[in-house]
C-alpha atoms as a PDB file:
ATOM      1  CA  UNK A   1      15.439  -0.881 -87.992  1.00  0.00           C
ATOM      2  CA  UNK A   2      13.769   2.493 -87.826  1.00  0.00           C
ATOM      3  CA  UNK A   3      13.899   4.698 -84.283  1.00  0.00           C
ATOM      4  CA  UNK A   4      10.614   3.904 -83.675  1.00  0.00           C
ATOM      5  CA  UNK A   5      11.811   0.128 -83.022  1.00  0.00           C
ATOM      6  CA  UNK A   6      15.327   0.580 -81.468  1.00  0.00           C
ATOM      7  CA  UNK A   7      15.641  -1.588 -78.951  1.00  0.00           C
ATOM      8  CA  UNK A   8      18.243  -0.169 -76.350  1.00  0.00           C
ATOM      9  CA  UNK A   9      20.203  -2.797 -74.217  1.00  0.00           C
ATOM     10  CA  UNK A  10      19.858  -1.690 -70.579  1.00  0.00           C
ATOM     11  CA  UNK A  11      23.190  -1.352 -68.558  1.00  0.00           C
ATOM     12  CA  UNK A  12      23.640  -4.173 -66.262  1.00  0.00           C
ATOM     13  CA  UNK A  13      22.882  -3.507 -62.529  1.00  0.00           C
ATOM     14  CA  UNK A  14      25.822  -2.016 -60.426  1.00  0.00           C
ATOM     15  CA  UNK A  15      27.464  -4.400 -57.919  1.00  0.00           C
ATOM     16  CA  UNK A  16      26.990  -3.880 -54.414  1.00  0.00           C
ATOM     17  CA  UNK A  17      30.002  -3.844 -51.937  1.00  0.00           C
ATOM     18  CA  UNK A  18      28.040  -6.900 -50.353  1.00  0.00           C
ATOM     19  CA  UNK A  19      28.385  -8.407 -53.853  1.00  0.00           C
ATOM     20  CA  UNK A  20      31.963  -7.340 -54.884  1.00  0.00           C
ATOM     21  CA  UNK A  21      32.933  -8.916 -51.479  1.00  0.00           C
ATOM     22  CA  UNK A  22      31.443 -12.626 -51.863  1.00  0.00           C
ATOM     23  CA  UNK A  23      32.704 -12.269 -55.900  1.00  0.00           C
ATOM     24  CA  UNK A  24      36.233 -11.772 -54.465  1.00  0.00           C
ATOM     25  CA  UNK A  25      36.270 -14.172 -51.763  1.00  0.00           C
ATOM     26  CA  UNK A  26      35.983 -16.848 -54.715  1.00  0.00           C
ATOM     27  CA  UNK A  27      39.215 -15.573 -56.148  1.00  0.00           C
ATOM     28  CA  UNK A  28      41.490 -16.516 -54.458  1.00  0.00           C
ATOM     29  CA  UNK A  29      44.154 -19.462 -55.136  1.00  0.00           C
ATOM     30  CA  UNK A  30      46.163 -19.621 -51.800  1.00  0.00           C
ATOM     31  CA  UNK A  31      46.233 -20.790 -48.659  1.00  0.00           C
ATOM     32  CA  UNK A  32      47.471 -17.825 -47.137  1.00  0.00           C
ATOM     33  CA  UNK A  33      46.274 -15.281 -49.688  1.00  0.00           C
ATOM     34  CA  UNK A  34      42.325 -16.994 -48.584  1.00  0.00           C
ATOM     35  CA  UNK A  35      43.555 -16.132 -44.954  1.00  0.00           C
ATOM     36  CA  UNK A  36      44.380 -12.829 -45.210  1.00  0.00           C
ATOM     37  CA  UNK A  37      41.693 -11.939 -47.134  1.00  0.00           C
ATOM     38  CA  UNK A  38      39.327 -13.230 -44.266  1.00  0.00           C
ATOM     39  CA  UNK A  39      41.171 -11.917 -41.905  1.00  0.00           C
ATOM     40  CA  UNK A  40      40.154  -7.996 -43.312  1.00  0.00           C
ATOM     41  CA  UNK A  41      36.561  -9.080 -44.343  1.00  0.00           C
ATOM     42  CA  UNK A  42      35.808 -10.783 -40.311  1.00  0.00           C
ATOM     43  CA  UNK A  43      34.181  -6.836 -39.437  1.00  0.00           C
ATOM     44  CA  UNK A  44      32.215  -6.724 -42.489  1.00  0.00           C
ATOM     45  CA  UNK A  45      31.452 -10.267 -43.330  1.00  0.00           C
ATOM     46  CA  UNK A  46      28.246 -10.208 -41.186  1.00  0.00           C
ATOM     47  CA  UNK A  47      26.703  -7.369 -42.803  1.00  0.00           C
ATOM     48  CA  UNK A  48      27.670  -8.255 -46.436  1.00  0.00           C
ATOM     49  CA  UNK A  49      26.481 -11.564 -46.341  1.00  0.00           C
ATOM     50  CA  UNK A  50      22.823 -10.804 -44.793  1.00  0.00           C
ATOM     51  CA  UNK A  51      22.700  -7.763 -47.720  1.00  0.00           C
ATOM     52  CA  UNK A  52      22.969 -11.035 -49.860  1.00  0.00           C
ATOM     53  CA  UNK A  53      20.134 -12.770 -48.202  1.00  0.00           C
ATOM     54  CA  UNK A  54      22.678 -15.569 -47.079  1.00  0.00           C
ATOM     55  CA  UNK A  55      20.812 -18.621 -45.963  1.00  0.00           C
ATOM     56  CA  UNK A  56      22.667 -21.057 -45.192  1.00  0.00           C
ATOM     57  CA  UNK A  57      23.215 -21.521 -41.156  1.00  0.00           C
ATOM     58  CA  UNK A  58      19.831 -21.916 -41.158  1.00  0.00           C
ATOM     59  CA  UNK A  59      19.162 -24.567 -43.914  1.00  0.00           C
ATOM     60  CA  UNK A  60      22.647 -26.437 -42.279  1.00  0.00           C
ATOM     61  CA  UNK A  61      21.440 -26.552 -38.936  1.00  0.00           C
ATOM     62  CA  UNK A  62      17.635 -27.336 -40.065  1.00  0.00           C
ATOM     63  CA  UNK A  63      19.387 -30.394 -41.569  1.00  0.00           C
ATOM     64  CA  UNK A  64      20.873 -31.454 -38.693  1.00  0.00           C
ATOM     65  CA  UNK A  65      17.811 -31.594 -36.736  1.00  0.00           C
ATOM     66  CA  UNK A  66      16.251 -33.832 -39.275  1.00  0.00           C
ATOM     67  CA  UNK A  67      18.983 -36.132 -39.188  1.00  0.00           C
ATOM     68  CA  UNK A  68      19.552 -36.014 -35.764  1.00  0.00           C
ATOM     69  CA  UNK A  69      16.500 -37.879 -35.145  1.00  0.00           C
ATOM     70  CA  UNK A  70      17.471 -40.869 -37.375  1.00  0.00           C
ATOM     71  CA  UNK A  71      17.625 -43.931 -35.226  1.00  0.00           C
ATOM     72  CA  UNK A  72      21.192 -44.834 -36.682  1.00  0.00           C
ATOM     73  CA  UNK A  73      22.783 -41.284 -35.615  1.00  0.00           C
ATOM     74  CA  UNK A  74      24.046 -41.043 -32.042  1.00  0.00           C
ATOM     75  CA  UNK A  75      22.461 -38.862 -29.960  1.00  0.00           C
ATOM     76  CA  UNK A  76      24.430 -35.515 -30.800  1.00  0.00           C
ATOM     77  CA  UNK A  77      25.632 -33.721 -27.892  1.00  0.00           C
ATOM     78  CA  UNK A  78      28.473 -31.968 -29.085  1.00  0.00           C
ATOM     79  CA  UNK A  79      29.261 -30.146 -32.593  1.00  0.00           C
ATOM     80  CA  UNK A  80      32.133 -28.814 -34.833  1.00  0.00           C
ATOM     81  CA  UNK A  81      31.559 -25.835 -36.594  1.00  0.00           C
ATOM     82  CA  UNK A  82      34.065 -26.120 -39.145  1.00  0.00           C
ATOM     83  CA  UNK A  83      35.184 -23.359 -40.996  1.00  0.00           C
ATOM     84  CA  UNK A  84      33.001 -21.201 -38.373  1.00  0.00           C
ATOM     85  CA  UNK A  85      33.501 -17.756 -39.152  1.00  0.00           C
ATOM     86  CA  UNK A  86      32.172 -15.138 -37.215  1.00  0.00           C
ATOM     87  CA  UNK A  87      29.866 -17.543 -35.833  1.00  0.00           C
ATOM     88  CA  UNK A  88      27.023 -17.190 -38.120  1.00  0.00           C
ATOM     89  CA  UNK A  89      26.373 -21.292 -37.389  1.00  0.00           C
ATOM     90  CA  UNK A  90      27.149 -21.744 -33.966  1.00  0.00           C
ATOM     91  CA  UNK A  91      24.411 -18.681 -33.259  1.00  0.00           C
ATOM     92  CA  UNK A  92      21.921 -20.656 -34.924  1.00  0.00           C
ATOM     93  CA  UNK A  93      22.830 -23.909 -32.959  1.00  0.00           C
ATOM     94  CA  UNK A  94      22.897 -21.832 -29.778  1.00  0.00           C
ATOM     95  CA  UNK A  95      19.188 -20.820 -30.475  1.00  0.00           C
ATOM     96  CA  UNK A  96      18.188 -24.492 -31.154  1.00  0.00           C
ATOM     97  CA  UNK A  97      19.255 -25.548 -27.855  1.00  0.00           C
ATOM     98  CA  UNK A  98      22.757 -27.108 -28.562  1.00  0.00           C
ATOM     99  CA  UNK A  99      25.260 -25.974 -25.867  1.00  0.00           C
ATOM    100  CA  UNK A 100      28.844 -28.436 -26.831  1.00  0.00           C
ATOM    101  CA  UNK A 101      29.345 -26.033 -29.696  1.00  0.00           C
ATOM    102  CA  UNK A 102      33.270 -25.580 -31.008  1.00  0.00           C
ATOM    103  CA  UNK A 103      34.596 -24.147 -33.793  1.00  0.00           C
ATOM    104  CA  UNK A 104      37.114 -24.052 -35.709  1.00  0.00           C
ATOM    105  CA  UNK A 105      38.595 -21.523 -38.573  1.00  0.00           C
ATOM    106  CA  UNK A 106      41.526 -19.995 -40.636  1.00  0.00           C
ATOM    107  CA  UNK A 107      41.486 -16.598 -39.527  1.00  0.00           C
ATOM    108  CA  UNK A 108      42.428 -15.610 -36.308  1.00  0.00           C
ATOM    109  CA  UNK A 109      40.098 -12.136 -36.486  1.00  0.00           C
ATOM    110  CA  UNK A 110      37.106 -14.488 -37.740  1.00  0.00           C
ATOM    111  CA  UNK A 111      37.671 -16.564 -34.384  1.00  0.00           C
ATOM    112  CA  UNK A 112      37.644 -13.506 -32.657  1.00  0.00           C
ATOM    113  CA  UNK A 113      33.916 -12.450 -34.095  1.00  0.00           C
ATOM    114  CA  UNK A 114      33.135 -15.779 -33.052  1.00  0.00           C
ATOM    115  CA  UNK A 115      34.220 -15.728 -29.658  1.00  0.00           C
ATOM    116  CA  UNK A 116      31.963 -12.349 -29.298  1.00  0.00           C
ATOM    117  CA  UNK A 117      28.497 -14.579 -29.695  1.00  0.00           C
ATOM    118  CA  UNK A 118      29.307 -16.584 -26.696  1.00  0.00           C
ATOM    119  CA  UNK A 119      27.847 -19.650 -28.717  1.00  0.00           C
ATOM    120  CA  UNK A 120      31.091 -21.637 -28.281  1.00  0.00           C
ATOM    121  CA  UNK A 121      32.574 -23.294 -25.825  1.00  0.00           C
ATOM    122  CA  UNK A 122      36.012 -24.200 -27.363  1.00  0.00           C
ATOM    123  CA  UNK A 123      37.427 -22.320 -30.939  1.00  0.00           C
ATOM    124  CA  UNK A 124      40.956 -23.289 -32.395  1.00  0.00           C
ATOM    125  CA  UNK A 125      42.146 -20.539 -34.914  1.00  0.00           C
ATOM    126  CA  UNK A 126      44.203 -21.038 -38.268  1.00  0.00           C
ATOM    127  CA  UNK A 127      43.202 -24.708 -38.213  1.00  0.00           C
ATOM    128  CA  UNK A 128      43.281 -25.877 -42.358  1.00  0.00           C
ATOM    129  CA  UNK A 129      41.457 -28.410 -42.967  1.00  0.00           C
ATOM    130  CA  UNK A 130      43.323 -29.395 -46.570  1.00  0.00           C
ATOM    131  CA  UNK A 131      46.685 -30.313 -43.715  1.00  0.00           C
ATOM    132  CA  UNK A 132      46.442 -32.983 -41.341  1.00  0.00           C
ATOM    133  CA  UNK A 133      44.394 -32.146 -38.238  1.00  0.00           C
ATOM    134  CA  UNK A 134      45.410 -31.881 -34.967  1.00  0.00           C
ATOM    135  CA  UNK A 135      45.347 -35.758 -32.810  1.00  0.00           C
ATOM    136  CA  UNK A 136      43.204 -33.777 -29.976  1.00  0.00           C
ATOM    137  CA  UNK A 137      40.465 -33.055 -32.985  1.00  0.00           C
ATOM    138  CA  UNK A 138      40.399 -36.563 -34.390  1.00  0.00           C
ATOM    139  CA  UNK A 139      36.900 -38.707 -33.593  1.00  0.00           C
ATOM    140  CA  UNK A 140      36.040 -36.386 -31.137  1.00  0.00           C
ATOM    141  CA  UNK A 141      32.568 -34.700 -32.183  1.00  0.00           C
ATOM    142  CA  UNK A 142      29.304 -36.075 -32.430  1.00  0.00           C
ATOM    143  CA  UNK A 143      28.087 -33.995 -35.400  1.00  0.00           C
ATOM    144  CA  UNK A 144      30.381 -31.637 -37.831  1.00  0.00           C
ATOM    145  CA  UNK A 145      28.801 -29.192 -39.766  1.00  0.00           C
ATOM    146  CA  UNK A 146      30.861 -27.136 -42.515  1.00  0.00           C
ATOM    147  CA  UNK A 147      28.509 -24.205 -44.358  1.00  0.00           C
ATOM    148  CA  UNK A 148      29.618 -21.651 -46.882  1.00  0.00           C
ATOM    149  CA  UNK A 149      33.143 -23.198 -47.211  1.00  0.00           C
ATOM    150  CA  UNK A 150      33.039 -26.153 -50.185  1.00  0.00           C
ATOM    151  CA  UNK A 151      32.782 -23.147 -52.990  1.00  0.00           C
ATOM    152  CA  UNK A 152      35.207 -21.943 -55.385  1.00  0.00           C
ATOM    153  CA  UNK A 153      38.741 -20.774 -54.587  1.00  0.00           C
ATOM    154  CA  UNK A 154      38.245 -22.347 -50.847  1.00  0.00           C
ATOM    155  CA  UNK A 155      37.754 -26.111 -49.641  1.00  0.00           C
ATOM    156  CA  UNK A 156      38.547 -28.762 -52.185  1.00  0.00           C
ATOM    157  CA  UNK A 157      36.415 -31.718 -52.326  1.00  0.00           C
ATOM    158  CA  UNK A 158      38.590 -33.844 -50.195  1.00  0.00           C
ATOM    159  CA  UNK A 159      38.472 -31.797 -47.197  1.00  0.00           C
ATOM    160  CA  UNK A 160      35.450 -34.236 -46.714  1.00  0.00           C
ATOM    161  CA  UNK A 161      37.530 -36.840 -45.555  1.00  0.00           C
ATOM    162  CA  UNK A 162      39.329 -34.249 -42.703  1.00  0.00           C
ATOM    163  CA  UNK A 163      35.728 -33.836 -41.301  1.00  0.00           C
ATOM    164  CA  UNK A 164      35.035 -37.332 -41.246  1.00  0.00           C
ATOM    165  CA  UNK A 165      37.740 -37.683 -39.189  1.00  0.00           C
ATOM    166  CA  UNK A 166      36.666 -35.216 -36.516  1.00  0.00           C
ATOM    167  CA  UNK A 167      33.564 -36.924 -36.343  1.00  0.00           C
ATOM    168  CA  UNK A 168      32.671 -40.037 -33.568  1.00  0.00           C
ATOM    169  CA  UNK A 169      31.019 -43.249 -35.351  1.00  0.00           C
ATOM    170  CA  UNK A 170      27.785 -43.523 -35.713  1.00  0.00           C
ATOM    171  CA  UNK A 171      27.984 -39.557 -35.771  1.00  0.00           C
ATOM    172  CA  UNK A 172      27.530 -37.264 -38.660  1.00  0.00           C
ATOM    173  CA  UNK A 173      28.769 -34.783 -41.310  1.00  0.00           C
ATOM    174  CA  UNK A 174      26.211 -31.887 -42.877  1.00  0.00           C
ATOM    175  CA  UNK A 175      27.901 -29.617 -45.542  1.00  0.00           C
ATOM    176  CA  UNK A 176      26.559 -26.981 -47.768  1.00  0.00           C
ATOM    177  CA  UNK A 177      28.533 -26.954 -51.455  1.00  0.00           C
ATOM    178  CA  UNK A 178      27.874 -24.466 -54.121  1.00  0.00           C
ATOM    179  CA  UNK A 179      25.586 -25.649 -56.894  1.00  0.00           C
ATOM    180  CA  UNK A 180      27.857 -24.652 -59.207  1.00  0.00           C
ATOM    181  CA  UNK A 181      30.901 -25.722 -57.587  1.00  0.00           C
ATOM    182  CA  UNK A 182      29.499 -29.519 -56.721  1.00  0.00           C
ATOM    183  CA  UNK A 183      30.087 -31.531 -60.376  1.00  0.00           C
ATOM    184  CA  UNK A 184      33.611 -29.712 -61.044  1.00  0.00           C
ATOM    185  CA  UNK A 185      34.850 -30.318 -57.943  1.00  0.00           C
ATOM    186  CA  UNK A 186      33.942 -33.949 -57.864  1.00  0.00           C
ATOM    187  CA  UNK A 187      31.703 -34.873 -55.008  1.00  0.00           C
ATOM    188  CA  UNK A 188      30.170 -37.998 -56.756  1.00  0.00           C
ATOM    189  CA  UNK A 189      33.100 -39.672 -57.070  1.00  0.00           C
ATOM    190  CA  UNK A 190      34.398 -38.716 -53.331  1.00  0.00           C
ATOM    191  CA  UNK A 191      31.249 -40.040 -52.032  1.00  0.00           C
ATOM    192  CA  UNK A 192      31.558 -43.154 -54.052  1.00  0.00           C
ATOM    193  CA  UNK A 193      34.857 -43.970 -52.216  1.00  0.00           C
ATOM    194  CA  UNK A 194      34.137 -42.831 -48.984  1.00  0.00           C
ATOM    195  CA  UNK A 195      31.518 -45.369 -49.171  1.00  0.00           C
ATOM    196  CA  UNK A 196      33.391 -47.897 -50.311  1.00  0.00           C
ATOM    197  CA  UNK A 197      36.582 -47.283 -48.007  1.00  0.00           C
ATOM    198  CA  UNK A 198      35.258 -46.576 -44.511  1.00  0.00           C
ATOM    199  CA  UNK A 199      31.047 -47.495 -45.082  1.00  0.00           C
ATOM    200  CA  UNK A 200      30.283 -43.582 -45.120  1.00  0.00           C
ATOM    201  CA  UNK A 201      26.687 -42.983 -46.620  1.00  0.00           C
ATOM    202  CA  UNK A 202      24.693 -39.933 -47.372  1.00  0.00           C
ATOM    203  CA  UNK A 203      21.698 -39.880 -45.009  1.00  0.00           C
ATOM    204  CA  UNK A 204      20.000 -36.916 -47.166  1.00  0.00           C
ATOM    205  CA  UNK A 205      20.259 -34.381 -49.664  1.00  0.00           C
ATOM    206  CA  UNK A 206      18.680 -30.919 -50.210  1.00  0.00           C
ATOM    207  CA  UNK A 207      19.554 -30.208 -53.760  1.00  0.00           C
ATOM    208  CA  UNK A 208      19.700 -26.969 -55.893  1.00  0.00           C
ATOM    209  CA  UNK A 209      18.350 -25.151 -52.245  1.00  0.00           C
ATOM    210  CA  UNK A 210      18.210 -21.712 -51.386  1.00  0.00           C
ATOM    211  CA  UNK A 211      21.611 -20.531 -50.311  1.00  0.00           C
ATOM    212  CA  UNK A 212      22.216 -16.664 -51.401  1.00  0.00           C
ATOM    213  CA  UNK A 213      19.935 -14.861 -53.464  1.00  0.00           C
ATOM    214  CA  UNK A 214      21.845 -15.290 -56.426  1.00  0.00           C
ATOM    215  CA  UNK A 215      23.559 -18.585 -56.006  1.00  0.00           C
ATOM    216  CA  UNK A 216      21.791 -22.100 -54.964  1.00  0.00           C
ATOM    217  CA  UNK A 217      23.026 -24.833 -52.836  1.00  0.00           C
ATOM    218  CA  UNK A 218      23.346 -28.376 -52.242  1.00  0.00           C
ATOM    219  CA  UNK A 219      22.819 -29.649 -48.577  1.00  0.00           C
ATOM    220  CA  UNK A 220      24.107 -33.212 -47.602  1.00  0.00           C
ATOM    221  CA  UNK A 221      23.726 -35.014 -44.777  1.00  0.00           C
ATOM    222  CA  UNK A 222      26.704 -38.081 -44.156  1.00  0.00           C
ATOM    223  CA  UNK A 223      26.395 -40.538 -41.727  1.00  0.00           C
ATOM    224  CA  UNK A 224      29.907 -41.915 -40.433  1.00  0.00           C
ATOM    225  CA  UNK A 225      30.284 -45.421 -39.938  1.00  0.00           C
END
């Protein structure tokens, strides 16, 4: 190949901090290493994850609207943000009118962001939702919703069955999960037996969705029996 021809590979782009900050957050292996990590990010987390074009409150909570109406759903009064954050979701419910808003999270500093929107009425820090839950959180919410948490390095699969359990019958469950993360984590098969164990069924799906503006989402809605 003459110099004429030379094709020259261009240098891959640089990462962002925004970027180097979701890449690391899927690192991690621990319980407590997961923790601490939020627990440094809760200032910045807001900022990084809007640089990323983050999505995902909104397509959550747009889900629960839809479902919401279903004439099998009870009417849905009050909500668990799981895994809430800063309180990226519970802003988003705020502004659609929902007012029974908890939360619940890992980090203590996270909760803290979260109690600065004024979007909740009840949060309960360094609640993990891979332990058994606490008796007072146990069938006690209309509608849980869980974004940004079933992704690598953070909620496994059968967390699922922990928000189930928050949630009143006839109530429901709406998740995001990773696209990437959703077939090696096994979801099918956990769906499959909540099904046939306690009668939950999935209500809808929004799959391969936007989420960030490099990664893709599946949404689920789960209707508790």
């Amino acid at each position: 190949m003459d110099a004429a021809t030379t094709v020259i590979p261009s240098a891959p782009a640089p990462q962002t901090s925004s970027t180097r900050s979701i890449a690391d957050a899927l690192s991690h292996h621990s319980t407590h290493h997961l923790e601490r990590y939020y627990d440094h990010w809760a200032r910045h987390y807001d900022a990084d994850v809007e640089a990323e074009a983050y999505c995902g409150p909104t397509m959550v909570v747009d889900l629960l609207d839809a479902v919401a109406q279903c004439p099998a759903v009870r009417h849905v009064s009050s909500v668990l943000d799981a895994c809430c954050g800063t309180g990226l979701v519970g802003r988003t419910l705020h502004e659609r009118g929902y007012r029974q808003i908890s939360g619940c999270d890992l980090s203590k500093p996270m909760i803290d962001q979260a109690q600065a929107t004024q979007a909740y009425q009840h949060l309960y820090s360094q609640i993990d939702l891979t332990q058994p839950l606490p008796p007072d959180m146990l069938r006690r919410f209309d509608a849980v919703v869980c974004c940004g948490a079933f992704i690598p390095g953070h909620l496994p699969a059968s967390a699922l069955r922990g928000l189930i359990g928050m949630t009143q019958s006839g109530g429901v469950v709406v998740v995001s999960i990773r696209e990437a993360y959703y077939d090696t984590a096994g979801f099918e098969p956990l769906l499959q037996a909540l099904k046939d164990e306690q009668g939950v069924s999935v209500l809808q799906r929004q799959m391969s969705a936007r989420y960030l503006q490099n990664a893709k989402a599946h949404y689920l809605a789960l209707h508790v029996a």
